[in-house]
Protein backbone atom coordinates (compact mmCIF):
# COMPACT_ATOMS: atom_id res chain seq x y z
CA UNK A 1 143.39 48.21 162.13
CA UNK A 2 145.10 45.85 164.31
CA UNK A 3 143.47 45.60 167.88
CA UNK A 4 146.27 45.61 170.78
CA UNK A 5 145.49 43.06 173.91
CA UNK A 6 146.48 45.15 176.79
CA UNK A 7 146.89 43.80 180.48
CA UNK A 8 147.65 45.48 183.73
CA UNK A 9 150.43 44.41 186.38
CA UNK A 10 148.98 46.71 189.21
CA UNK A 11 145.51 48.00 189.62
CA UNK A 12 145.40 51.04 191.95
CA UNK A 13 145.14 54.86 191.44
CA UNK A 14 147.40 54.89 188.06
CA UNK A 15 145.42 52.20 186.59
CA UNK A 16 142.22 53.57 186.68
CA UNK A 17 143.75 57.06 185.53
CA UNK A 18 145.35 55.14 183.01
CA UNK A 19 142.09 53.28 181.96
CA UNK A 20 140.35 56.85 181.29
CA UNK A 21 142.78 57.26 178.97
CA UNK A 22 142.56 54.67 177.34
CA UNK A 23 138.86 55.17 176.72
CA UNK A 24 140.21 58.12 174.15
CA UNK A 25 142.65 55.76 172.25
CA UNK A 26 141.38 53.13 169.24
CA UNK A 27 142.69 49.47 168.57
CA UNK A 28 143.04 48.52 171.78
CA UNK A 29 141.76 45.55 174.13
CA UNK A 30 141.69 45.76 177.83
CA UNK A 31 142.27 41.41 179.03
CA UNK A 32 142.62 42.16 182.12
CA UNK A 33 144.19 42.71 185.17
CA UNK A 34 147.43 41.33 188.36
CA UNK A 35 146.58 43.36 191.71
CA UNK A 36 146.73 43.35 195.01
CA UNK A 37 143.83 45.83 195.41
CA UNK A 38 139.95 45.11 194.54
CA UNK A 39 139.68 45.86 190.45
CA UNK A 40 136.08 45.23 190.60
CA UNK A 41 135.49 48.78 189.57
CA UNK A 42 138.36 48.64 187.42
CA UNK A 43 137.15 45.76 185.97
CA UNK A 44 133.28 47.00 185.09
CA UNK A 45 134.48 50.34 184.10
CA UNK A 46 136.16 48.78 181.62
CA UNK A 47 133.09 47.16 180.42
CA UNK A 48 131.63 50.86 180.50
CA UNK A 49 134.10 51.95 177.95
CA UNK A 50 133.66 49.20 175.71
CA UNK A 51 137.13 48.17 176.01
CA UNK A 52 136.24 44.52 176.67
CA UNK A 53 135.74 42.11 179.19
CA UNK A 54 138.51 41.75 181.29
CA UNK A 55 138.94 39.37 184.11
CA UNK A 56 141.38 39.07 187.24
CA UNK A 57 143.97 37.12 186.77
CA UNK A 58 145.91 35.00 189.53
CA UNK A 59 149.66 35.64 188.37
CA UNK A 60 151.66 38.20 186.01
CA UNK A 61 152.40 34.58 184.40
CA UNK A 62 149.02 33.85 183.49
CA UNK A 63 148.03 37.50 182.76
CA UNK A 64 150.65 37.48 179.83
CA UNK A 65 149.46 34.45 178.34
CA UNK A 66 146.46 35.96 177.50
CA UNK A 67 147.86 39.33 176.27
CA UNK A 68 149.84 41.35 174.19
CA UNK A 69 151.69 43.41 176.22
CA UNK A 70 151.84 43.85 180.07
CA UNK A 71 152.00 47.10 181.29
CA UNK A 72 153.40 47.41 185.08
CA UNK A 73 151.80 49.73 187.06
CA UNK A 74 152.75 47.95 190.69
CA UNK A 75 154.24 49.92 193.32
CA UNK A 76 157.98 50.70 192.87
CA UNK A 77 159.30 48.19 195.77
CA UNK A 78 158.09 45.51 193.65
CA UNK A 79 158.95 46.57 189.99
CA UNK A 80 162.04 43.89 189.69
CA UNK A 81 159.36 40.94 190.91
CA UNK A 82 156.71 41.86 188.45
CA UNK A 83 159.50 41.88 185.19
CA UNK A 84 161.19 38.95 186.83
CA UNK A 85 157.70 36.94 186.34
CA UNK A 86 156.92 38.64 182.75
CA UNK A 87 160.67 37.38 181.25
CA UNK A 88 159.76 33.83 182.85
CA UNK A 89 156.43 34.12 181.33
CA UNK A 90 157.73 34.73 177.58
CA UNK A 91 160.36 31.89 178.58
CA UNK A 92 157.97 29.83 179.40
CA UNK A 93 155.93 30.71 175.97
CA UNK A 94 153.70 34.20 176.62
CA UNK A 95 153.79 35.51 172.72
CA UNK A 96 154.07 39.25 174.35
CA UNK A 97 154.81 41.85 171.85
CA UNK A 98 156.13 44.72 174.29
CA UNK A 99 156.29 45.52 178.15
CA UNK A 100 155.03 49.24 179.46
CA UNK A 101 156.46 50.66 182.73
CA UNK A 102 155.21 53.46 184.60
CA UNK A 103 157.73 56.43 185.86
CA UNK A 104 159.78 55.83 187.57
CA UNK A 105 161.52 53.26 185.96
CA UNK A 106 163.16 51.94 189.40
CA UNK A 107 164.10 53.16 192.70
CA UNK A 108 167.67 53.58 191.98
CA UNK A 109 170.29 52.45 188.92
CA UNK A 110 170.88 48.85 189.96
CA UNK A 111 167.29 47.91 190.04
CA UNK A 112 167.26 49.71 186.67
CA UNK A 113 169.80 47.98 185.20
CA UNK A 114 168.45 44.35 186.65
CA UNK A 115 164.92 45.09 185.03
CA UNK A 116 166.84 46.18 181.31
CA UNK A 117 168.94 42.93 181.85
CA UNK A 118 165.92 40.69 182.09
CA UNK A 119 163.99 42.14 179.06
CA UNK A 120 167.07 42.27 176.91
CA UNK A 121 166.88 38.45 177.73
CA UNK A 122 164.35 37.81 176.06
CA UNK A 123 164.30 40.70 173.24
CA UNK A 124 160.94 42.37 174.53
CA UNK A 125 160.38 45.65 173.41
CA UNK A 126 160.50 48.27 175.98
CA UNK A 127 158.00 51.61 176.34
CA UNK A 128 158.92 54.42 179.18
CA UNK A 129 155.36 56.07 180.46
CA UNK A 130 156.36 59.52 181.86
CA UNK A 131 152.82 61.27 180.22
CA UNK A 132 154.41 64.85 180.67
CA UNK A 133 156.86 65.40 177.35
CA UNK A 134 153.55 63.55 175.87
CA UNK A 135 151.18 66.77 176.81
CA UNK A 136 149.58 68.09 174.20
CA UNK A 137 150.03 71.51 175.07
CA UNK A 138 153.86 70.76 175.47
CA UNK A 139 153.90 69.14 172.11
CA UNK A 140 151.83 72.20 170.29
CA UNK A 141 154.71 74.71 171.62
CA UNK A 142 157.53 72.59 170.26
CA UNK A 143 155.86 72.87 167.27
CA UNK A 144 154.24 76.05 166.73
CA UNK A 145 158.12 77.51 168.09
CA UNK A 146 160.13 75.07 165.72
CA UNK A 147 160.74 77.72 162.78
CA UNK A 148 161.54 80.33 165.27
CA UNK A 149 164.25 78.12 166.94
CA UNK A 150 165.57 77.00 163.40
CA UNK A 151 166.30 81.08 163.22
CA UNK A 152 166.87 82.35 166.40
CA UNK A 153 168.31 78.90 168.16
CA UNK A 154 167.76 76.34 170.63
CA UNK A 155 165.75 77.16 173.91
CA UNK A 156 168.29 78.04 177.04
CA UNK A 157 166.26 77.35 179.90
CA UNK A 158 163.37 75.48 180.93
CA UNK A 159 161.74 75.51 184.37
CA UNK A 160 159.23 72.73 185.30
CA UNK A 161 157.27 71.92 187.94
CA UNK A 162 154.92 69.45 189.80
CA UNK A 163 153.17 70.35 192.97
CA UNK A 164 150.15 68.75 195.10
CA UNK A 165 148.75 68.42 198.82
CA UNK A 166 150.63 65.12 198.93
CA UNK A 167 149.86 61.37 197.62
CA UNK A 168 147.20 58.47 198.14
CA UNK A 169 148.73 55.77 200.00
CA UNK A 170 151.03 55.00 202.60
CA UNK A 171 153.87 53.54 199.92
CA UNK A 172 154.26 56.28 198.15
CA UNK A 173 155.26 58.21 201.88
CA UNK A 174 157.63 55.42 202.73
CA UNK A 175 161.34 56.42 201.67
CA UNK A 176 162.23 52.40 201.38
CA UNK A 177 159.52 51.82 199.70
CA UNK A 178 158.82 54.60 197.36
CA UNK A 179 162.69 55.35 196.47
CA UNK A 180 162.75 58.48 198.42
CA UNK A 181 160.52 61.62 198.92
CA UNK A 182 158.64 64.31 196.33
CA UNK A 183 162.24 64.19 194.18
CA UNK A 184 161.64 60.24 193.54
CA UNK A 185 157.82 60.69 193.11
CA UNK A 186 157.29 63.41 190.90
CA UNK A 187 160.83 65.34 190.58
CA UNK A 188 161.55 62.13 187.64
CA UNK A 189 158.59 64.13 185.40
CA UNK A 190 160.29 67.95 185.63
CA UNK A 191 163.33 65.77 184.78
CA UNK A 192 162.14 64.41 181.87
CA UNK A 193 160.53 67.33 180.87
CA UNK A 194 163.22 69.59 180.58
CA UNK A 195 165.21 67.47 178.76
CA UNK A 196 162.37 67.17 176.36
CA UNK A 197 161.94 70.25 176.10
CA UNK A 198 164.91 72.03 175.66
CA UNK A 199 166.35 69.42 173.32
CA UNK A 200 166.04 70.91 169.70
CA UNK A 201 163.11 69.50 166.80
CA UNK A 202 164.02 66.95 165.02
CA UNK A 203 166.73 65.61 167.93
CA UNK A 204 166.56 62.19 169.81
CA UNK A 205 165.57 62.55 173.11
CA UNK A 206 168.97 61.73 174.71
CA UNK A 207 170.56 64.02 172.15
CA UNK A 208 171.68 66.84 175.08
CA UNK A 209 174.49 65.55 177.03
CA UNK A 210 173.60 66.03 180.89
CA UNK A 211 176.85 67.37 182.47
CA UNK A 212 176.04 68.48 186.29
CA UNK A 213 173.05 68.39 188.59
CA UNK A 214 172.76 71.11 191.14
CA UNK A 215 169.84 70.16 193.99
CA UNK A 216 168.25 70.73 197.36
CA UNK A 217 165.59 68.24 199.56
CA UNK A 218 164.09 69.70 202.59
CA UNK A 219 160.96 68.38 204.44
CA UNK A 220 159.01 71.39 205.21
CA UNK A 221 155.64 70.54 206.33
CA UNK A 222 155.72 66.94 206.81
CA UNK A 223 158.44 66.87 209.15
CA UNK A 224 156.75 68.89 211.54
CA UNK A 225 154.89 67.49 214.70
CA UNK A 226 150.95 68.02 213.51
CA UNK A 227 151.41 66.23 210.34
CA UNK A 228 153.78 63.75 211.81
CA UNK A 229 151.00 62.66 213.72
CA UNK A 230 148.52 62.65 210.37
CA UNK A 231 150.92 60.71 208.20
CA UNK A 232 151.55 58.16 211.40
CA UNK A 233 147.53 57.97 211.62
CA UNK A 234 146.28 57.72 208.34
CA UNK A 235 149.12 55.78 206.65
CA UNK A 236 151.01 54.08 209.20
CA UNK A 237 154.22 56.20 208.13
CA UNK A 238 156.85 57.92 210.93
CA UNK A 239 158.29 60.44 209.87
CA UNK A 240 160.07 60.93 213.60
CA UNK A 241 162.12 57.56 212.61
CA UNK A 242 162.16 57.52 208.40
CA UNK A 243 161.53 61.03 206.76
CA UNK A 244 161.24 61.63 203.24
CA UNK A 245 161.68 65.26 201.55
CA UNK A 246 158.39 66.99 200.66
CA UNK A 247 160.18 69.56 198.78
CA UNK A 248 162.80 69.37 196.04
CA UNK A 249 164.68 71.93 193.54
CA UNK A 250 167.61 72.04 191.00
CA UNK A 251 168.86 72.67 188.33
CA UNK A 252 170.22 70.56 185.40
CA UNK A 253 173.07 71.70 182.70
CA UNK A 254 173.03 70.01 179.47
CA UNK A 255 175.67 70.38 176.67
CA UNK A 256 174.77 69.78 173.14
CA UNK A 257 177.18 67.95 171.29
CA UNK A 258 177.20 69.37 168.05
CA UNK A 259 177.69 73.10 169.26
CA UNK A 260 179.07 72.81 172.76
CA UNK A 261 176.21 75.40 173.97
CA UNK A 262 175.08 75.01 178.01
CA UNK A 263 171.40 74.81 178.59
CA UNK A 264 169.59 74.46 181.81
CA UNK A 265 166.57 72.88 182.84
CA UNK A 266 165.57 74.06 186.42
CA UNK A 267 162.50 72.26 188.49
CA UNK A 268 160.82 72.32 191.36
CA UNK A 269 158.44 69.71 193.17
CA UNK A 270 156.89 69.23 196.63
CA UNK A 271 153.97 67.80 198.81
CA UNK A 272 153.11 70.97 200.50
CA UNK A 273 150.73 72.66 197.88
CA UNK A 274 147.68 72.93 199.98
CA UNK A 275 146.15 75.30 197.62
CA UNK A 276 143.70 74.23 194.49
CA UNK A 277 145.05 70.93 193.34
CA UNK A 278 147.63 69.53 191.54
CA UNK A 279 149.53 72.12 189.51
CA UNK A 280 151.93 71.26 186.47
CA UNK A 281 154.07 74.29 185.15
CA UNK A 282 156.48 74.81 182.74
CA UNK A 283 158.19 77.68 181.38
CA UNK A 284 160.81 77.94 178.52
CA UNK A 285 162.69 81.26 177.38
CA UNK A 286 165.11 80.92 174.31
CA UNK A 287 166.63 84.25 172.31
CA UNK A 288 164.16 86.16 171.19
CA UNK A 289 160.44 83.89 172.91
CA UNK A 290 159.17 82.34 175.29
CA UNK A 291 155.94 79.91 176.24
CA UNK A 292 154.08 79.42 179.37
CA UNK A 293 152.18 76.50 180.48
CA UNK A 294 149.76 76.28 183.74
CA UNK A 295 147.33 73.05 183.88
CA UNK A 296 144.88 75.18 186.56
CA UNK A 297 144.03 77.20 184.41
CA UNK A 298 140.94 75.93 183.07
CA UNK A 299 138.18 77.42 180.74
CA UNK A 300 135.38 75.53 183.47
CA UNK A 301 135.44 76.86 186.64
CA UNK A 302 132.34 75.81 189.28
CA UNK A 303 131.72 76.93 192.77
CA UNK A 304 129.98 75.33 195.65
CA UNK A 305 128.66 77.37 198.39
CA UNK A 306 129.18 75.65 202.24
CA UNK A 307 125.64 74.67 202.41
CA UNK A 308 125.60 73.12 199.08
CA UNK A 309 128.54 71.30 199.92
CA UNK A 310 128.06 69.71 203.61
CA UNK A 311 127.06 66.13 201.66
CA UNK A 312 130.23 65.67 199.21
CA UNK A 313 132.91 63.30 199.75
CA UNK A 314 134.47 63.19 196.35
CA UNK A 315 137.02 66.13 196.51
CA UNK A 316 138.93 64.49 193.43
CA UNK A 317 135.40 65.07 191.29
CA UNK A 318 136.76 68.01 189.70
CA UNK A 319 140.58 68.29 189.95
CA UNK A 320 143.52 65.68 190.99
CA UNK A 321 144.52 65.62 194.46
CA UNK A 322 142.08 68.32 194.91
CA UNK A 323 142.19 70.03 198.06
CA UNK A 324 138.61 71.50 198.74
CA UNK A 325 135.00 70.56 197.90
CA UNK A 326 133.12 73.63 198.22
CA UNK A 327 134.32 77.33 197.05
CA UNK A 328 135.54 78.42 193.73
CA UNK A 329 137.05 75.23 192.00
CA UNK A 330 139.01 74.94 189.04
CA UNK A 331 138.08 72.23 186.96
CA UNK A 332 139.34 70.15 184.49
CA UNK A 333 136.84 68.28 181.94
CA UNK A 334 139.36 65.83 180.97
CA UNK A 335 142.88 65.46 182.81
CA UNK A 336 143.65 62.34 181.22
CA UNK A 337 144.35 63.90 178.33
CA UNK A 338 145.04 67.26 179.68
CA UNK A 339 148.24 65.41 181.23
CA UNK A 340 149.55 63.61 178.56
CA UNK A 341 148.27 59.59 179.07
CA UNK A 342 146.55 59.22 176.28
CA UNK A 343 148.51 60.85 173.76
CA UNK A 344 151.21 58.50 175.61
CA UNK A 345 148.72 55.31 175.31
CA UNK A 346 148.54 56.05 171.19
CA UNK A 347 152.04 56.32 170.80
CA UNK A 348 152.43 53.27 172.50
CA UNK A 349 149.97 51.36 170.73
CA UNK A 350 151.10 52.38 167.58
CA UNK A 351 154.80 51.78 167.89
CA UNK A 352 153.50 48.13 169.16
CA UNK A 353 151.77 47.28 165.63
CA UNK A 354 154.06 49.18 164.01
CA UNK A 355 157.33 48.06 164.90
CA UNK A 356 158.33 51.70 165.11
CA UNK A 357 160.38 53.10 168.18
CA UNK A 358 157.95 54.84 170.84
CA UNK A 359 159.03 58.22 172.32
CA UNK A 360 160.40 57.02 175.22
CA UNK A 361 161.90 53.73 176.27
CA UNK A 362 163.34 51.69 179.24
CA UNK A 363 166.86 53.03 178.41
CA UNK A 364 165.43 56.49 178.38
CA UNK A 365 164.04 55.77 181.66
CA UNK A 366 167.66 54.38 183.13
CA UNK A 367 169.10 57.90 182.22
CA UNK A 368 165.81 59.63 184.13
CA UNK A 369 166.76 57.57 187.36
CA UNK A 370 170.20 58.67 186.88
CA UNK A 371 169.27 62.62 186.92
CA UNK A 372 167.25 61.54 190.07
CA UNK A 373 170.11 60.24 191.87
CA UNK A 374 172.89 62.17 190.67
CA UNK A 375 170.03 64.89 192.38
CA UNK A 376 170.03 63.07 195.77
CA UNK A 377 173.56 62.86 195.88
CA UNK A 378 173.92 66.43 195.69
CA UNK A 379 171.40 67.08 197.74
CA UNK A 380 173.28 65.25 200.35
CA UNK A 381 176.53 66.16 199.54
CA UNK A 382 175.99 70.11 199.19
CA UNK A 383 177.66 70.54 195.72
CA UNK A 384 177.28 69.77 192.08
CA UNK A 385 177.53 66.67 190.46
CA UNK A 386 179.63 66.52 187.29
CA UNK A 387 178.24 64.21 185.25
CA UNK A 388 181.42 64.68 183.02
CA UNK A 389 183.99 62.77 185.80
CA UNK A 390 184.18 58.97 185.51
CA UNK A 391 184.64 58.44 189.30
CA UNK A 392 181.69 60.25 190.07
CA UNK A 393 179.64 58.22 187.11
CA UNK A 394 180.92 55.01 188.42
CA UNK A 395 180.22 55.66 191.81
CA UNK A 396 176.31 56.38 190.98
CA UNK A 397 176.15 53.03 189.48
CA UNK A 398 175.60 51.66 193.19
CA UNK A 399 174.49 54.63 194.97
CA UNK A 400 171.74 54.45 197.26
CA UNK A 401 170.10 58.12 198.67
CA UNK A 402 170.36 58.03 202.74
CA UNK A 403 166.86 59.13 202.38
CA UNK A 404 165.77 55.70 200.33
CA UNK A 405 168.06 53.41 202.59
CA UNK A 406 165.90 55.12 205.73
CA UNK A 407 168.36 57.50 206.86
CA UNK A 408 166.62 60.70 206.02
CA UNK A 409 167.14 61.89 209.49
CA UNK A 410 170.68 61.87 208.72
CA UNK A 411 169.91 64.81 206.06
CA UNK A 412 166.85 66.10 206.80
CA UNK A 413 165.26 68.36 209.72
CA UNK A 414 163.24 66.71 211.84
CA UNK A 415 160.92 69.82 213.49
């Protein structure tokens, strides 16, 4: 088997995640690594795993010199930089093979479309991570349900969500930065997931038509005073002058093409779920069945009395974006996998030596960030958005959410 050279534009939170997952996947190399943060524990847990010895590199260019393919997990406000120096790079010579991006694909559509022009300048080969239509337990349901939809039909609603006590660092809080709130963040996975989902076996994954978006943003808990004053403390991020949402719902219709049926794909995010962790969910209900899926629930559960806990700092140990140390904690033995990365690493690596489409690419991604702002803009604008009117599908070419330009006061309360 082929062995993939893998490097990493970006080496924060995602990448390490990312690098656990990759400790489950065969016939790949880990080069190295572009960052801005420290990647000396990147770096030697790399060595841990036996996926090489990588090395820091000074540039993107230099990085994909050495490398196969370049996978960009740099914070959103600089996506467009990072592909701008991997297209000079295989310009300039870099032999890459493909180019990885982690969700979301941009901020809004004409930083999508500026990152799809550059690759298609070069003819790279694109691959979309969003890990969730990747989970395994999402994939098993397709499956184990695929004769009962052949004879019952297609499934008519999906509802998805993603919830946790709120992210790591301060750019994910900024609205310029970031692209927005909870609906840029995390609403792009219920997105994708729904479509996923509810699109029938043995379908493309753009084969449902999206026709209207239906959604709401509110900042609930953020917004207020107290936590104000936390995000202004910890993260250097005020909410008083640029909010964000921390909570987002809606509702999707989709048309299918060959049958003209309406499906719907509901979902619901925020940054407000100060209970165990972070919670995926997703629920599907066609004629005749159903499945349910809940990521806390876990066969492992471990509890810590007070006492035993008064010298732990690592709250994460057991859960992601786990919110206590000590109690009754749900834990999961291996999220990595339990979320989807590293069945989304393996497809990757083997549509790379393959030559065989993966799941999910950059143009898949460009209709994801349309969803998303086709959602802000009727968040904003207090109706649906008919995909179906070419006015309104022109008009979200150059759209930019109030919230992402910094004007979330202008549409969000401010307690």
């Amino acid at each position: 088997m082929s062995v993939l050279r893998l490097g990493f534009a970006g080496g924060g939170f995602i990448a390490a995640f990312q690098l656990e997952a990759l400790r489950q996947v065969r016939g790949v190399e880990f080069v190295g690594v572009v960052s801005r943060d420290p990647v000396d524990n990147l770096l030697a847990a790399a060595e841990r795993y036996r996926l090489g010895k990588p090395r820091e590199f000074p540039s993107v260019r230099e990085l994909a010199k050495q490398c196969d393919v370049v996978a960009v997990f740099v914070p959103n406000f600089v996506r467009v930089e990072v592909v701008e120096e991997i297209v000079d790079a295989v310009k300039a010579g870099a032999a890459l093979r493909g180019v990885i991006c982690e969700k979301p694909l941009a901020r809004n559509l004409p930083e999508a479309h500026k990152i799809l022009d550059l690759v298609r300048q070069v003819n790279l080969p694109t691959i979309y991570f969003e890990n969730q239509p990747h989970m395994r337990a999402l994939q098993v349901a397709r499956k184990q349900l695929e004769p009962v939809i052949q004879s019952m039909g297609p499934l008519t609603l999906v509802r998805s969500s993603e919830e946790h006590g709120g992210p790591h660092k301060g750019w994910f809080w900024d609205p310029v930065q970031q692209g927005g709130g909870v609906l840029c963040d995390m609403g792009c996975h219920c997105l994708a997931v729904g479509w996923y989902m509810l699109t029938p076996p043995g379908k493309p994954v753009r084969f449902l038509q999206p026709v209207a978006v239906t959604a709401d943003v509110a900042l609930l808990k953020w917004g207020q005073p107290r936590w104000r004053q936390q995000l202004l403390e910890r993260f250097g991020v005020d909410y008083a002058k640029t909010p964000a949402e921390d909570f987002a719902t809606g509702m999707v219709t989709y048309r299918n093409p060959e049958t003209g049926q309406l499906v719907k794909a509901q979902f619901n995010v925020s940054w407000m779920f100060d209970k165990v962790g972070l919670r995926l969910a997703c629920e599907a209900i066609g004629p005749g069945y159903a499945f349910e899926m809940n990521t806390l629930r876990s066969p492992l559960e471990v509890f810590i009395s007070d006492a035993a806990a008064a010298g732990l700092h690592d709250t994460e140990a057991a859960l992601e974006k786990s919110q206590a140390s000590r109690g009754l904690l749900c834990v999961q033995p291996n999220e990595a996998d339990l979320y989807g990365y590293t069945d989304e690493n393996a497809d990757a690596l083997e549509a790379l030596l393959t030559g065989r489409p993966p799941l999910l690419d950059w143009e898949y991604g460009l209709e994801i960030t349309r969803l998303t702002m086709a959602a802000y803009m009727s968040a904003e604008r207090g109706r649906s958005v008919d995909l179906t009117d070419p006015a309104t599908c022109q008009e979200l070419e150059s759209y930019i959410p109030l919230i992402q330009q910094g004007r979330g006061r202008e549409v969000l309360h401010v307690g």
